[in-house]
N, C-alpha and C. Protein backbone atom coordinates (compact mmCIF):
# COMPACT_ATOMS: atom_id res chain seq x y z
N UNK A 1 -14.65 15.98 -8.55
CA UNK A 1 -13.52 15.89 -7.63
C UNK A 1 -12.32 15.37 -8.41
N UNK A 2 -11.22 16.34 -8.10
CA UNK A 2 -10.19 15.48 -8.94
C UNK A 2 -9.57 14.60 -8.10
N UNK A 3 -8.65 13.86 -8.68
CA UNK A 3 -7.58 12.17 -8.12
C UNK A 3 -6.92 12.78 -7.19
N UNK A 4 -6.49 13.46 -7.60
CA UNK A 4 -5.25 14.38 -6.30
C UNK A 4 -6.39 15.09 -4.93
N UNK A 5 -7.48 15.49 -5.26
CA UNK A 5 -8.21 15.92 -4.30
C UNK A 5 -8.87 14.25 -3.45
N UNK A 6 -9.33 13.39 -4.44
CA UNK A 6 -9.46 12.35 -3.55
C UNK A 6 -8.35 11.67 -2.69
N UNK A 7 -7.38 11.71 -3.25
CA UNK A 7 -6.07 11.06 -2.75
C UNK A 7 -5.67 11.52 -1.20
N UNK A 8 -6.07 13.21 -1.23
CA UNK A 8 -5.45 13.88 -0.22
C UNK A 8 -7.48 13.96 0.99
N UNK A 9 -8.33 13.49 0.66
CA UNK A 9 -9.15 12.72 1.36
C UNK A 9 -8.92 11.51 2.06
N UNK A 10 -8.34 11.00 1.61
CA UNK A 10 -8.07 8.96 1.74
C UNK A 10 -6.77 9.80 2.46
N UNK A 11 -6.22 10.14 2.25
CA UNK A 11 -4.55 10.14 3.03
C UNK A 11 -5.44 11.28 4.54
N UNK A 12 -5.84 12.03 4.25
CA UNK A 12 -6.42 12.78 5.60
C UNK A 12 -6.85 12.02 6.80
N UNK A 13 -7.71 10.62 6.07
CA UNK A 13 -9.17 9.90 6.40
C UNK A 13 -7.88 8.50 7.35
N UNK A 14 -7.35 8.38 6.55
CA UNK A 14 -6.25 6.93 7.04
C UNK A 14 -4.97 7.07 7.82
N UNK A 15 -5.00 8.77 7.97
CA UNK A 15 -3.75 8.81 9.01
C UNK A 15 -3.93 9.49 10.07
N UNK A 16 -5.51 9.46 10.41
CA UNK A 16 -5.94 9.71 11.77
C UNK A 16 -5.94 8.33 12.77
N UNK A 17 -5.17 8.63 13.86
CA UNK A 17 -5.01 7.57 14.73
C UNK A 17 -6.87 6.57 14.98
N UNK A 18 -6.25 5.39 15.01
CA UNK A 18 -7.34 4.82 15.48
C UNK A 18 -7.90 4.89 17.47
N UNK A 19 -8.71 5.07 17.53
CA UNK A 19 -9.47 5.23 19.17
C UNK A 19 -8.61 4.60 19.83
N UNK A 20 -7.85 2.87 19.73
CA UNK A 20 -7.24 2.38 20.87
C UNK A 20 -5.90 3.07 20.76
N UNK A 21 -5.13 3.47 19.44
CA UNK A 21 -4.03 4.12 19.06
C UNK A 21 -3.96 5.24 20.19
N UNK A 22 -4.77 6.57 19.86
CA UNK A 22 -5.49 7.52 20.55
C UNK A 22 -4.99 7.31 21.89
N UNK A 23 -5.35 6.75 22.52
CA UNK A 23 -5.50 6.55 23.53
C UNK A 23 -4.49 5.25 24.15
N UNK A 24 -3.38 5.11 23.50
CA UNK A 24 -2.30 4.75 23.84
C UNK A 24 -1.00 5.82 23.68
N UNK A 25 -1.49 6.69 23.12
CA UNK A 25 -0.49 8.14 22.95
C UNK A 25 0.08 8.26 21.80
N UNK A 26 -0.58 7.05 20.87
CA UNK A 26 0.20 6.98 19.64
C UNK A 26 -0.65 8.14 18.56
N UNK A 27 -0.44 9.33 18.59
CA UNK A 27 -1.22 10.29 18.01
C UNK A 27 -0.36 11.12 17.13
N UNK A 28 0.97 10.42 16.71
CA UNK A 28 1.91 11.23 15.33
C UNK A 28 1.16 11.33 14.57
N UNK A 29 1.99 12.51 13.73
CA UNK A 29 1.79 12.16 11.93
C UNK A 29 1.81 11.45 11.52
N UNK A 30 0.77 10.81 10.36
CA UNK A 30 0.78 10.22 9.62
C UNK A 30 0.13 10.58 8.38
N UNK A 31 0.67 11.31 7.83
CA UNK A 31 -0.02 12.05 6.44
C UNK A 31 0.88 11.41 5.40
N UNK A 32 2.37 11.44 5.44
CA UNK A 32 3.39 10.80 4.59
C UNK A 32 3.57 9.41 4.57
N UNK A 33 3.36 8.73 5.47
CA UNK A 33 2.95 6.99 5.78
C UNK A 33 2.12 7.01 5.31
N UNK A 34 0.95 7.13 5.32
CA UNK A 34 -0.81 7.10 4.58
C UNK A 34 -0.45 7.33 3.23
N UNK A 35 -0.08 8.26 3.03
CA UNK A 35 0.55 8.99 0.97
C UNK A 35 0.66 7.47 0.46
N UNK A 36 2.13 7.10 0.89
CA UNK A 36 2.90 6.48 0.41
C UNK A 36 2.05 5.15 0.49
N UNK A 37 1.56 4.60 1.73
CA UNK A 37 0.72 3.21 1.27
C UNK A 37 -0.49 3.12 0.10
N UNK A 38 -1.01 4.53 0.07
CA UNK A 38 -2.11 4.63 -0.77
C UNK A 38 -1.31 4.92 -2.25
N UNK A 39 -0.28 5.39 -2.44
CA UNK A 39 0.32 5.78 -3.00
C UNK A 39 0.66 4.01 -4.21
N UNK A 40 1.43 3.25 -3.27
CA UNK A 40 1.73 2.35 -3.84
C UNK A 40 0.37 1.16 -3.85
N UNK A 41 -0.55 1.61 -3.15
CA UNK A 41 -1.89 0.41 -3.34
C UNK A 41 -2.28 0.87 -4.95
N UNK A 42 -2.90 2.13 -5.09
CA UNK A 42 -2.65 2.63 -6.65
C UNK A 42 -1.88 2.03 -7.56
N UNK A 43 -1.13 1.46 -7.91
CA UNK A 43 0.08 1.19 -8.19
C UNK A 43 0.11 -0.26 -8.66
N UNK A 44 0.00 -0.58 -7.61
CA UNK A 44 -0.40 -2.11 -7.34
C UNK A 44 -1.69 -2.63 -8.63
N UNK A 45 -3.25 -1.91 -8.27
CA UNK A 45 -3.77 -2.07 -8.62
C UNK A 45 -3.96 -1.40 -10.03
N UNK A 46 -2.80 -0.76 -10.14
CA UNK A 46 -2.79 0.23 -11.50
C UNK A 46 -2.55 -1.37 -12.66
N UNK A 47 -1.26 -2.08 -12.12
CA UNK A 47 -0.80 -3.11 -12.80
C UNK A 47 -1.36 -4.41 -12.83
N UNK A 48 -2.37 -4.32 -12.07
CA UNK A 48 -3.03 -5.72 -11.90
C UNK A 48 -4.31 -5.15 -12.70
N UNK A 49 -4.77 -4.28 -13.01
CA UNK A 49 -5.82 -3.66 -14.52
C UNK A 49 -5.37 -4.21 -15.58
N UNK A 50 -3.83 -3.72 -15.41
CA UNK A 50 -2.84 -3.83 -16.90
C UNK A 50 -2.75 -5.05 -17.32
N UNK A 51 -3.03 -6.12 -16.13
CA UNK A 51 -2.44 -7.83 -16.15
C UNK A 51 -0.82 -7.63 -15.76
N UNK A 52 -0.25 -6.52 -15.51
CA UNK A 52 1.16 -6.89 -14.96
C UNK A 52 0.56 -7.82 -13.82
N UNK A 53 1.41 -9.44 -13.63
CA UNK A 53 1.03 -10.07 -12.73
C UNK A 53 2.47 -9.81 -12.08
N UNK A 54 2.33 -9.84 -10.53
CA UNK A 54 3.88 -10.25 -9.72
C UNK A 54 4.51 -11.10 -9.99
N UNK A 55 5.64 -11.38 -10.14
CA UNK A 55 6.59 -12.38 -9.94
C UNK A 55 6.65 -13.44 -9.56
N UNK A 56 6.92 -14.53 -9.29
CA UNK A 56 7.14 -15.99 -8.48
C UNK A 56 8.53 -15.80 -8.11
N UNK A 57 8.93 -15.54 -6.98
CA UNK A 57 10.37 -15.55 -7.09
C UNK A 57 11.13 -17.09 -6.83
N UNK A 58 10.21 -17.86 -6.23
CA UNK A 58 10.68 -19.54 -6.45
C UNK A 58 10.51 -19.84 -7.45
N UNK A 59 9.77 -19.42 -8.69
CA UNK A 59 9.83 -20.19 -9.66
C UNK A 59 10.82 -19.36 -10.66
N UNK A 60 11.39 -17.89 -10.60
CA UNK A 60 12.25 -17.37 -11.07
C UNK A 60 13.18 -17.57 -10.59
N UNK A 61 13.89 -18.42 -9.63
CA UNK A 61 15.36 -18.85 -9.01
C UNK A 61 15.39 -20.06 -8.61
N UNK A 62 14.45 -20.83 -9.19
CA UNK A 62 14.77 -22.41 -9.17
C UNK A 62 15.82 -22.45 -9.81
N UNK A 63 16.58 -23.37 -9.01
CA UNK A 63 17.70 -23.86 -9.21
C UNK A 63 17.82 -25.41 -9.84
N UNK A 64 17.06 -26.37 -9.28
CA UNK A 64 17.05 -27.71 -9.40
C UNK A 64 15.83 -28.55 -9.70
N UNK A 65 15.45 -29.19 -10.34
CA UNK A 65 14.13 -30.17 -10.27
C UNK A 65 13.97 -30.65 -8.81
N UNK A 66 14.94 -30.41 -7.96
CA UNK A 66 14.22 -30.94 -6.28
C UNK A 66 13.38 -29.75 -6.06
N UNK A 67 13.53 -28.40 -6.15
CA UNK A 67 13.03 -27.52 -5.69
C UNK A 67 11.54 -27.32 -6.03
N UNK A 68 11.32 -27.99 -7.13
CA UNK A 68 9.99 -27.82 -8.24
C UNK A 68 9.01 -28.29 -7.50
């Protein structure tokens, strides 16, 4: 199976409404919402393999030793 064939499994599989969804009328598309979250979970976990770690953004815009 190739990546692109699994991908478009997982995006098929995750943008079928859930039963209470269903049955609240919420039954859109979701093939391009599903892409894109699976899309960037990939991604995510592509860089956390790599050791890219996220950011601290308090500790990248400390300003003052009060903030520390």
């Amino acid at each position: 199976m190739s990546e692109d064939a699994g991908l478009d499994e997982q995006v098929e599989s995750r943008s079928r409404p859930l039963p209470e969804e269903a049955s609240a009328g919420d039954v859109g598309d979701r093939r391009a919402e599903a892409a894109e979250i699976l899309r960037d979970s990939e991604e995510r976990v592509a860089e956390a393999a790599a050791g890219v770690a996220p950011g601290d953004a308090a500790d990248e815009n400390r300003r003052s030793a009060e903030t520390a």
